[in-house]
PDB file of N, CA and C in Angstrom:
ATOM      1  N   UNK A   1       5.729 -13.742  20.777  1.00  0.00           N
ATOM      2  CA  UNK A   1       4.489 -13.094  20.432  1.00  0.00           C
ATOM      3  C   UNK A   1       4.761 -11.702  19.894  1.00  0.00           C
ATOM      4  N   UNK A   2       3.925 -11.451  19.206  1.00  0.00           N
ATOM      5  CA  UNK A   2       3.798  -9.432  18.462  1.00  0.00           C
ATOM      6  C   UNK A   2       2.259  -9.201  18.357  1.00  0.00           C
ATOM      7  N   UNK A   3       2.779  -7.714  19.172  1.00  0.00           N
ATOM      8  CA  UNK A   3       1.263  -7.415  19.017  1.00  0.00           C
ATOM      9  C   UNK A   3       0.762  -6.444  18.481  1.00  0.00           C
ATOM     10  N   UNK A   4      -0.194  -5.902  17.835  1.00  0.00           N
ATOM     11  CA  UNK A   4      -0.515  -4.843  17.055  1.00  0.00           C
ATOM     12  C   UNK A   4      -1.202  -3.763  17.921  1.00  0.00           C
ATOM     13  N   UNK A   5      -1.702  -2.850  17.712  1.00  0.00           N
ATOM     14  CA  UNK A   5      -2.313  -1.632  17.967  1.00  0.00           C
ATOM     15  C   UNK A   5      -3.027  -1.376  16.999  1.00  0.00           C
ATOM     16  N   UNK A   6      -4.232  -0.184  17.193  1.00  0.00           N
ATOM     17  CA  UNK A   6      -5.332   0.349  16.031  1.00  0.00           C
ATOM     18  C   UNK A   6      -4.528   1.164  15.256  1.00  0.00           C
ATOM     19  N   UNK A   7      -3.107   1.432  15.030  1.00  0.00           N
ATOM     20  CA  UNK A   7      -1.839   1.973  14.351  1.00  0.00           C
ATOM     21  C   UNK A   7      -1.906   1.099  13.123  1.00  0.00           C
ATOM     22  N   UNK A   8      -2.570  -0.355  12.928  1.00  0.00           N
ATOM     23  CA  UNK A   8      -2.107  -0.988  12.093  1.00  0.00           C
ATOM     24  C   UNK A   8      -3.330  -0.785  11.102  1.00  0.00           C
ATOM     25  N   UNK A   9      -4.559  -0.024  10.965  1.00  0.00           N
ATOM     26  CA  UNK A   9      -5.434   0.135  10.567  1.00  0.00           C
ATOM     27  C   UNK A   9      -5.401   1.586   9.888  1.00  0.00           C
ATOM     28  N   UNK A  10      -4.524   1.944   9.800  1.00  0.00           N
ATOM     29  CA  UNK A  10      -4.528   3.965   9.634  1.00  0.00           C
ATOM     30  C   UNK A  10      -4.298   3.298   7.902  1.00  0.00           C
ATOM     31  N   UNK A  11      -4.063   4.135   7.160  1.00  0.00           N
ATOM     32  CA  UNK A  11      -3.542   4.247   5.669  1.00  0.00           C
ATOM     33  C   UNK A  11      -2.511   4.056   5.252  1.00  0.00           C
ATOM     34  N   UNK A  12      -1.354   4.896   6.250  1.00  0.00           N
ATOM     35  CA  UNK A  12       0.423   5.187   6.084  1.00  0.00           C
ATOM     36  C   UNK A  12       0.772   3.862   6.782  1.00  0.00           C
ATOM     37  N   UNK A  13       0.243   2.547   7.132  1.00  0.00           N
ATOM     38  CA  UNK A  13       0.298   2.217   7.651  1.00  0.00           C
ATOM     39  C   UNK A  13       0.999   0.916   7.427  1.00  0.00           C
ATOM     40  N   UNK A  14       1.309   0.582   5.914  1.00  0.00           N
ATOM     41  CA  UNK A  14       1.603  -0.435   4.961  1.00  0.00           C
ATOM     42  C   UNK A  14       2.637  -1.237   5.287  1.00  0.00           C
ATOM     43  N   UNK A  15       3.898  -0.579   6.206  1.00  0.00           N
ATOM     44  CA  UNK A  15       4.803  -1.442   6.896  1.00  0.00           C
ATOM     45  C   UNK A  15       4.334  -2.401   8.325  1.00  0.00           C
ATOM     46  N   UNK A  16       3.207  -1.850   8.900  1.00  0.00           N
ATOM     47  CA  UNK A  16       3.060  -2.814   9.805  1.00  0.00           C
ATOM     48  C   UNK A  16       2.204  -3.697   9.512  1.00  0.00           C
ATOM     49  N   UNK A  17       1.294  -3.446   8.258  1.00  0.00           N
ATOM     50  CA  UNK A  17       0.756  -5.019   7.491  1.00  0.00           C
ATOM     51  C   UNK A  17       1.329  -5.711   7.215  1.00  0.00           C
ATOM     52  N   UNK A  18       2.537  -5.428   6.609  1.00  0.00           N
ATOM     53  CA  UNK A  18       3.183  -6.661   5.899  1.00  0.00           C
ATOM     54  C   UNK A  18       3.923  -7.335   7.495  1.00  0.00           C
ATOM     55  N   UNK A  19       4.041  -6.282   8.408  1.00  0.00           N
ATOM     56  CA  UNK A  19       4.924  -7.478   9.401  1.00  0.00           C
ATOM     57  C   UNK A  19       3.981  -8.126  10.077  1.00  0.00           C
ATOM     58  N   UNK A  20       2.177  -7.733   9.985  1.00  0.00           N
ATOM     59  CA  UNK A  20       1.651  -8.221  10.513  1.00  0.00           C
ATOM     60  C   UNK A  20       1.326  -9.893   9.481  1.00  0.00           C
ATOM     61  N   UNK A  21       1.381  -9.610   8.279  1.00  0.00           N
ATOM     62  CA  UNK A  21       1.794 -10.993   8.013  1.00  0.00           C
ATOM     63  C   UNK A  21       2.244 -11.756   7.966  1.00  0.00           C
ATOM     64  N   UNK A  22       3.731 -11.171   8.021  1.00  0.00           N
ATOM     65  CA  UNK A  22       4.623 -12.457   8.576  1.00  0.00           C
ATOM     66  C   UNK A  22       4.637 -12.937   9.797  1.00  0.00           C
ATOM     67  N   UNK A  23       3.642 -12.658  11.161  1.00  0.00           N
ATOM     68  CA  UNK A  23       3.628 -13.243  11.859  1.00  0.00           C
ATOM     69  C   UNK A  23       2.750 -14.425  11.748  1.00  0.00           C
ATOM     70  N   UNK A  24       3.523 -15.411  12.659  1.00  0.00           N
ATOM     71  CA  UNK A  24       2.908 -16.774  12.277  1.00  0.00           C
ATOM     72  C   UNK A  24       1.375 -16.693  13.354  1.00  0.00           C
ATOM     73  N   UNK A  25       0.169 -17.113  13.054  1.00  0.00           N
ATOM     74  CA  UNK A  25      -0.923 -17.018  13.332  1.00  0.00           C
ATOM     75  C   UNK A  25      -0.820 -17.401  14.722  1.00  0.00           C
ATOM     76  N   UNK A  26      -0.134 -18.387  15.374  1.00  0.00           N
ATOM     77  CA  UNK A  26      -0.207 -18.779  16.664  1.00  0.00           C
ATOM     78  C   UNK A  26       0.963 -17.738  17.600  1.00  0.00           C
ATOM     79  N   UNK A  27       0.825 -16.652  17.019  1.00  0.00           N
ATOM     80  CA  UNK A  27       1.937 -15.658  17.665  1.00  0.00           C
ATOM     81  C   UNK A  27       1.481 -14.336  17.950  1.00  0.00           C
ATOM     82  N   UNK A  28       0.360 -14.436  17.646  1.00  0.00           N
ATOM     83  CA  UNK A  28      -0.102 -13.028  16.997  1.00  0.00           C
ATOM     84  C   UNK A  28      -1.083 -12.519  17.873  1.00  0.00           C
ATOM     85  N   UNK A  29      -1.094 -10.951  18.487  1.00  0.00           N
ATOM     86  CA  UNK A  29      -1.632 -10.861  19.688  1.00  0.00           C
ATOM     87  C   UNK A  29      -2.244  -9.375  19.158  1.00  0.00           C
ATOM     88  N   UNK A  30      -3.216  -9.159  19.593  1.00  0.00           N
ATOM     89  CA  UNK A  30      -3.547  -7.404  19.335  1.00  0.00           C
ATOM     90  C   UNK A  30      -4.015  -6.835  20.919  1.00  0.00           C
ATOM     91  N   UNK A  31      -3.928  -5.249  20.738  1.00  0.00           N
ATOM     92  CA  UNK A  31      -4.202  -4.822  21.666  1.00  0.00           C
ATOM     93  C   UNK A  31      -4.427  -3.475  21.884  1.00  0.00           C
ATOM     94  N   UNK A  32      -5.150  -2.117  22.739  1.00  0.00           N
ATOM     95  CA  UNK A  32      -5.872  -1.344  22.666  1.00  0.00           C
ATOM     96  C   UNK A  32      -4.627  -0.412  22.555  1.00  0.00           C
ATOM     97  N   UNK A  33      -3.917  -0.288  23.128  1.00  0.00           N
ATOM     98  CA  UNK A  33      -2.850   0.922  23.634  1.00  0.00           C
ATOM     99  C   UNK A  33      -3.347   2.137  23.947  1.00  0.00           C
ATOM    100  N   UNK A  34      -4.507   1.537  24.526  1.00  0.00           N
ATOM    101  CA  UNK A  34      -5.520   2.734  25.313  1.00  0.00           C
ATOM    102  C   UNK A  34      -4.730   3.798  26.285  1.00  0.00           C
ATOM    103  N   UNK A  35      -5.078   5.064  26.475  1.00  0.00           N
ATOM    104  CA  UNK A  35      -5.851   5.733  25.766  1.00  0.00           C
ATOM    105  C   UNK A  35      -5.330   6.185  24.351  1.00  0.00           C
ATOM    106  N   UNK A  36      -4.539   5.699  23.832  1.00  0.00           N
ATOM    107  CA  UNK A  36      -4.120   6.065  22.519  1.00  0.00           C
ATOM    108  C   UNK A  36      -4.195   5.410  21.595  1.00  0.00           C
ATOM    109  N   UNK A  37      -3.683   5.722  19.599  1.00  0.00           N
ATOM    110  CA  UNK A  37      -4.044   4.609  18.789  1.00  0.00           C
ATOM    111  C   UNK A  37      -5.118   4.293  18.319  1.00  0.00           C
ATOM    112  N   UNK A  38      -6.186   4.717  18.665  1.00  0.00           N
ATOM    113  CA  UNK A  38      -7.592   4.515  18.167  1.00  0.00           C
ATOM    114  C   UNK A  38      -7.635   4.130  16.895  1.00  0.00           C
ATOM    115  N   UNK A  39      -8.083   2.975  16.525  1.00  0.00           N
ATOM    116  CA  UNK A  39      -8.504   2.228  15.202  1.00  0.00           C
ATOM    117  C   UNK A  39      -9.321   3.202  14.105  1.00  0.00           C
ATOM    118  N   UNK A  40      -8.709   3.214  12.850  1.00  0.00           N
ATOM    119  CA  UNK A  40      -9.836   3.740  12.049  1.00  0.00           C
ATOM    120  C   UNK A  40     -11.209   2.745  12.082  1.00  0.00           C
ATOM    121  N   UNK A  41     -12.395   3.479  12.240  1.00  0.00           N
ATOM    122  CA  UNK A  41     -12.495   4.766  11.643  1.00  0.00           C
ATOM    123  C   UNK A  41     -12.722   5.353  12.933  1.00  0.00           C
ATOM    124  N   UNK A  42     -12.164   5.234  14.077  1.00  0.00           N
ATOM    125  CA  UNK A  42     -12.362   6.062  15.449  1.00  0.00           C
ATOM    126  C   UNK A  42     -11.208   6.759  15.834  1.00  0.00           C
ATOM    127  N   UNK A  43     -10.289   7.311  14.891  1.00  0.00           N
ATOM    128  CA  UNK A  43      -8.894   7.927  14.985  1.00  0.00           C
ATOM    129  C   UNK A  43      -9.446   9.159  15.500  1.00  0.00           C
ATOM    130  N   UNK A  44      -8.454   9.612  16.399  1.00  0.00           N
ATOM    131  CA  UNK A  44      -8.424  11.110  16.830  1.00  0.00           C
ATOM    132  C   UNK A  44      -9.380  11.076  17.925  1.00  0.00           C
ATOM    133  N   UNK A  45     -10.448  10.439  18.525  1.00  0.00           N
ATOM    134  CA  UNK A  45     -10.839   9.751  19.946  1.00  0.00           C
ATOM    135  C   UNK A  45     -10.335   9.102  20.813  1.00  0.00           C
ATOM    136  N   UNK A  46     -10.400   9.169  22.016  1.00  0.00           N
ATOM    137  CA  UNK A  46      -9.718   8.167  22.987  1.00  0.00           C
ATOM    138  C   UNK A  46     -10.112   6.996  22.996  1.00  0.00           C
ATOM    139  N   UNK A  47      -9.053   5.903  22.757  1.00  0.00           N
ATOM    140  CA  UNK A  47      -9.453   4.413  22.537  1.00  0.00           C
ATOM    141  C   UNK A  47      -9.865   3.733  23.770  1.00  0.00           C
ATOM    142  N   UNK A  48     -10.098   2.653  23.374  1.00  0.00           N
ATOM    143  CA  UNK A  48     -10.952   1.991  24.862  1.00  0.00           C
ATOM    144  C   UNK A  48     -11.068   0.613  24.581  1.00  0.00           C
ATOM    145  N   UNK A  49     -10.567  -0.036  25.319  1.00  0.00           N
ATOM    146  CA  UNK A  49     -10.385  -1.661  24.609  1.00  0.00           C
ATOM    147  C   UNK A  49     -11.729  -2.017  24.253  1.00  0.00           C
ATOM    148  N   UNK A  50     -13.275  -2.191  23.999  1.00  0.00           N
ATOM    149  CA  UNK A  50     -14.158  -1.993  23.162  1.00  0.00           C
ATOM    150  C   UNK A  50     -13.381  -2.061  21.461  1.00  0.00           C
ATOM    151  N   UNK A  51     -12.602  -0.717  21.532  1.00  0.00           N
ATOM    152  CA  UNK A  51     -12.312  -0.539  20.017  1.00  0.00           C
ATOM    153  C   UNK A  51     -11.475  -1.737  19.671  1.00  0.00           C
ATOM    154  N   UNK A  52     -11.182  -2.711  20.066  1.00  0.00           N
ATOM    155  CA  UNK A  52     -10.250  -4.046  19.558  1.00  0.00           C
ATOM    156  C   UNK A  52     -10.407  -4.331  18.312  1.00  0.00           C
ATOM    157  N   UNK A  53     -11.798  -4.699  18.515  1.00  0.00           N
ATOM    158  CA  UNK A  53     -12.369  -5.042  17.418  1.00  0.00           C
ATOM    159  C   UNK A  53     -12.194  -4.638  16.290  1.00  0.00           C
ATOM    160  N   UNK A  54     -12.152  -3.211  15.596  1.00  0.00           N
ATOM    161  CA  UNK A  54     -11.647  -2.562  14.686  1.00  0.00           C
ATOM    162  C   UNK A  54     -10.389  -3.220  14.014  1.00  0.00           C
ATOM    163  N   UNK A  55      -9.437  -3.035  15.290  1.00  0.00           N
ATOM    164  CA  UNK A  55      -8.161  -3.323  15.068  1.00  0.00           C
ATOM    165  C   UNK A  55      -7.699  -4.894  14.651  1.00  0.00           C
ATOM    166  N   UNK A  56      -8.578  -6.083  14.958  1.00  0.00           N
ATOM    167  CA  UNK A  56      -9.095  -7.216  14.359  1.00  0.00           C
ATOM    168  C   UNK A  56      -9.592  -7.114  13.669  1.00  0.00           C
ATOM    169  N   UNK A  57     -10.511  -6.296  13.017  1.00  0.00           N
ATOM    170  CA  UNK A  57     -11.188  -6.550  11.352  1.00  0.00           C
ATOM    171  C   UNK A  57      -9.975  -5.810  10.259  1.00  0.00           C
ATOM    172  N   UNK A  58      -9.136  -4.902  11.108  1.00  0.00           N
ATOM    173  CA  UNK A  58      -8.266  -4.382   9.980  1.00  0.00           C
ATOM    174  C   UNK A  58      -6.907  -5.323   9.870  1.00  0.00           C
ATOM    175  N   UNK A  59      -6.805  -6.230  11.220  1.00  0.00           N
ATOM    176  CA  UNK A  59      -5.385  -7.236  10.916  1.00  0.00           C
ATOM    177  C   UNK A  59      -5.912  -8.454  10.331  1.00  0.00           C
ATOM    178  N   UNK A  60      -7.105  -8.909   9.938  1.00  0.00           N
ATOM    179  CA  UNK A  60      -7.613  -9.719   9.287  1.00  0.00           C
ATOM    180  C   UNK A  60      -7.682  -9.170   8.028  1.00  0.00           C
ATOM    181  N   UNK A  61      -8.243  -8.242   7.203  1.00  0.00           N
ATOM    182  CA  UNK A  61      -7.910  -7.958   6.228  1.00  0.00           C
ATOM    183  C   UNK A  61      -7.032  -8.211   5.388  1.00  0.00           C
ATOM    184  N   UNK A  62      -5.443  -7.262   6.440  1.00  0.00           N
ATOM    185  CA  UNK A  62      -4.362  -7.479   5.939  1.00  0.00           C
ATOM    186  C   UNK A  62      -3.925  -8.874   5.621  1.00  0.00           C
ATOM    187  N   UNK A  63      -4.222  -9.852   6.746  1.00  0.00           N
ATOM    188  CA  UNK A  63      -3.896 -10.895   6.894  1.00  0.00           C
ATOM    189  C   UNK A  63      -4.718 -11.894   5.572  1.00  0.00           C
ATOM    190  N   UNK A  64      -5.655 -11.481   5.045  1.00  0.00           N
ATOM    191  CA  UNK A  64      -6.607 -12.531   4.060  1.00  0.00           C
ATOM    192  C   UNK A  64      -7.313 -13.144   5.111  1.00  0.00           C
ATOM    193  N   UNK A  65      -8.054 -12.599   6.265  1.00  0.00           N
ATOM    194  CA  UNK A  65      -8.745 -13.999   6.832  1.00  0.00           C
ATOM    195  C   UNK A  65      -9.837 -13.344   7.612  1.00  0.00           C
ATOM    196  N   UNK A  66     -10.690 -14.172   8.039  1.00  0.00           N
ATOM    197  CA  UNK A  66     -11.717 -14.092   8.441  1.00  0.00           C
ATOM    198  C   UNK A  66     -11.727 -13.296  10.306  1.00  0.00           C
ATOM    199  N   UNK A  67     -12.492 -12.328  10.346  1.00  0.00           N
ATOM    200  CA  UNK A  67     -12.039 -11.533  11.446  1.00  0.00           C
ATOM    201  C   UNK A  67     -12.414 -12.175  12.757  1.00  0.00           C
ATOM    202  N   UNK A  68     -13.971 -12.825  12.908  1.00  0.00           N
ATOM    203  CA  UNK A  68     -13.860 -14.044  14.073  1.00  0.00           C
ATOM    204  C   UNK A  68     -13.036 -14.612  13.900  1.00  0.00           C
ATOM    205  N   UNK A  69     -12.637 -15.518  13.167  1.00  0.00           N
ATOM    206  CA  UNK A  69     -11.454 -16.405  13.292  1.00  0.00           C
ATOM    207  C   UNK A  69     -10.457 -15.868  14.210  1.00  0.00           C
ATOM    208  N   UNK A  70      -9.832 -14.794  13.039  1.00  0.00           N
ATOM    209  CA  UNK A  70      -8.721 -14.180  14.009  1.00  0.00           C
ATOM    210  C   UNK A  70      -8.594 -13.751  15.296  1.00  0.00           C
ATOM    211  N   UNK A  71     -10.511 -12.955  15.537  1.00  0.00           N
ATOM    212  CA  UNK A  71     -10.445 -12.502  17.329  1.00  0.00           C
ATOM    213  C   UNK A  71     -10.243 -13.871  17.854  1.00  0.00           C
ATOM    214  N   UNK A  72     -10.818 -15.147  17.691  1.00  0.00           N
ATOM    215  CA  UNK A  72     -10.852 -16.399  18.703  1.00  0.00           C
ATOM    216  C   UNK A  72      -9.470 -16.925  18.801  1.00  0.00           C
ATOM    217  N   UNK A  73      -8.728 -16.747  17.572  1.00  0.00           N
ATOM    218  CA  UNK A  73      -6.853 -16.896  17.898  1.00  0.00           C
ATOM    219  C   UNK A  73      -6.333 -16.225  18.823  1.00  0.00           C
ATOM    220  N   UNK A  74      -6.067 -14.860  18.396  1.00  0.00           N
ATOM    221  CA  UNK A  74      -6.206 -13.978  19.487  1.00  0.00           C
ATOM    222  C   UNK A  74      -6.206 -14.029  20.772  1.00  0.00           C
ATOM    223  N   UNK A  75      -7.355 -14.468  20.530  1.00  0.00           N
ATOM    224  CA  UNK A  75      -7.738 -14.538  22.357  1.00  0.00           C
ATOM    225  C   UNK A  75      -6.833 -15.544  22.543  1.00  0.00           C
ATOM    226  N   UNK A  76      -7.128 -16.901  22.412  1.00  0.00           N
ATOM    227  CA  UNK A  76      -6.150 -18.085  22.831  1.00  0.00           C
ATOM    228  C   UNK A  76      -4.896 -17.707  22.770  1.00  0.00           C
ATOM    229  N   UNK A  77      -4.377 -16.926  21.889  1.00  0.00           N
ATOM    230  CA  UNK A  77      -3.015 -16.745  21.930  1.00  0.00           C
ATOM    231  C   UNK A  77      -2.403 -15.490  23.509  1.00  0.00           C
ATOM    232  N   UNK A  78      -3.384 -15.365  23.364  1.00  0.00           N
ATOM    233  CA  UNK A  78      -3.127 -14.542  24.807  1.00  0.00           C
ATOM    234  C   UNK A  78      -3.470 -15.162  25.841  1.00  0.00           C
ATOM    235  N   UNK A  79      -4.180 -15.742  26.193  1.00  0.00           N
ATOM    236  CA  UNK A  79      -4.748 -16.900  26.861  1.00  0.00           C
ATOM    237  C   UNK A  79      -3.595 -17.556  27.543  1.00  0.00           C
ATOM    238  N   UNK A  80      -2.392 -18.330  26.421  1.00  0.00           N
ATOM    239  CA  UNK A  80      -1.540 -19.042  26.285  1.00  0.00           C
ATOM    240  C   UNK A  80      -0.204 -17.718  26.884  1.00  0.00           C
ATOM    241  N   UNK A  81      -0.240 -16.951  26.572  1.00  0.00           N
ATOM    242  CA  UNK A  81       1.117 -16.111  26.751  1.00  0.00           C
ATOM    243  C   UNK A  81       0.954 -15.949  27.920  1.00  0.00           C
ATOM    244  N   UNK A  82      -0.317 -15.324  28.706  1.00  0.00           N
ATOM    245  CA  UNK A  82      -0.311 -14.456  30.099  1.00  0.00           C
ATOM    246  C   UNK A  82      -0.742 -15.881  30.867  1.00  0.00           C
ATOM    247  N   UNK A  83      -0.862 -17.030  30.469  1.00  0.00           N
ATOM    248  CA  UNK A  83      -0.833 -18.131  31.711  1.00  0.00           C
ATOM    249  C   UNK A  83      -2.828 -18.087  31.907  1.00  0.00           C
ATOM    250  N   UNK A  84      -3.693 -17.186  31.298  1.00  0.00           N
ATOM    251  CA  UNK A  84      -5.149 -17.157  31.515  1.00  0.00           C
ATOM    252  C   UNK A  84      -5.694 -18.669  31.598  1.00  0.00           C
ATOM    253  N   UNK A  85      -6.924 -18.283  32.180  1.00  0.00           N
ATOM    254  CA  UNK A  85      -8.171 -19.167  32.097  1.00  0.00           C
ATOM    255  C   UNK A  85      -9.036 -18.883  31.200  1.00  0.00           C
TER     256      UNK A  85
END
């Protein structure tokens, strides 16, 4: 698994898009790195897993795909890693 941060949403940010594409979709995990990292456009605030979301509409972007989609992978893919219900 690899997981992203609201780091992958900033501007300068162009190397961790592209690795966020080469991850294969059933691998691919995001996450708050609260209190830090805050997703544009909430940079320079303290993050709060709330802000996920951001950070899913900006790895969907990168990715070409649809940002529900991706949160409901997501989730399952974490689901699947940490053993969840």
């Amino acid at each position: 698994y690899c997981s992203f941060a609201g780091n992958v949403t900033y501007g300068s940010a162009d190397a961790l898009r592209e690795a966020a594409r080469a991850v294969p979709g059933d691998r691919l995990l995001v996450e708050t790195d609260s209190p830090y990292l805050s997703p544009k456009p909430l940079r320079g605030r303290r993050n709060e897993p709330a802000n996920v979301v951001h950070t899913v509409a900006g790895l969907a972007a990168a990715r070409g795909e649809d940002a529900a989609e991706l949160g409901e992978r997501t989730a399952a893919n974490a689901r699947a890693a940490f053993g969840l219900q």
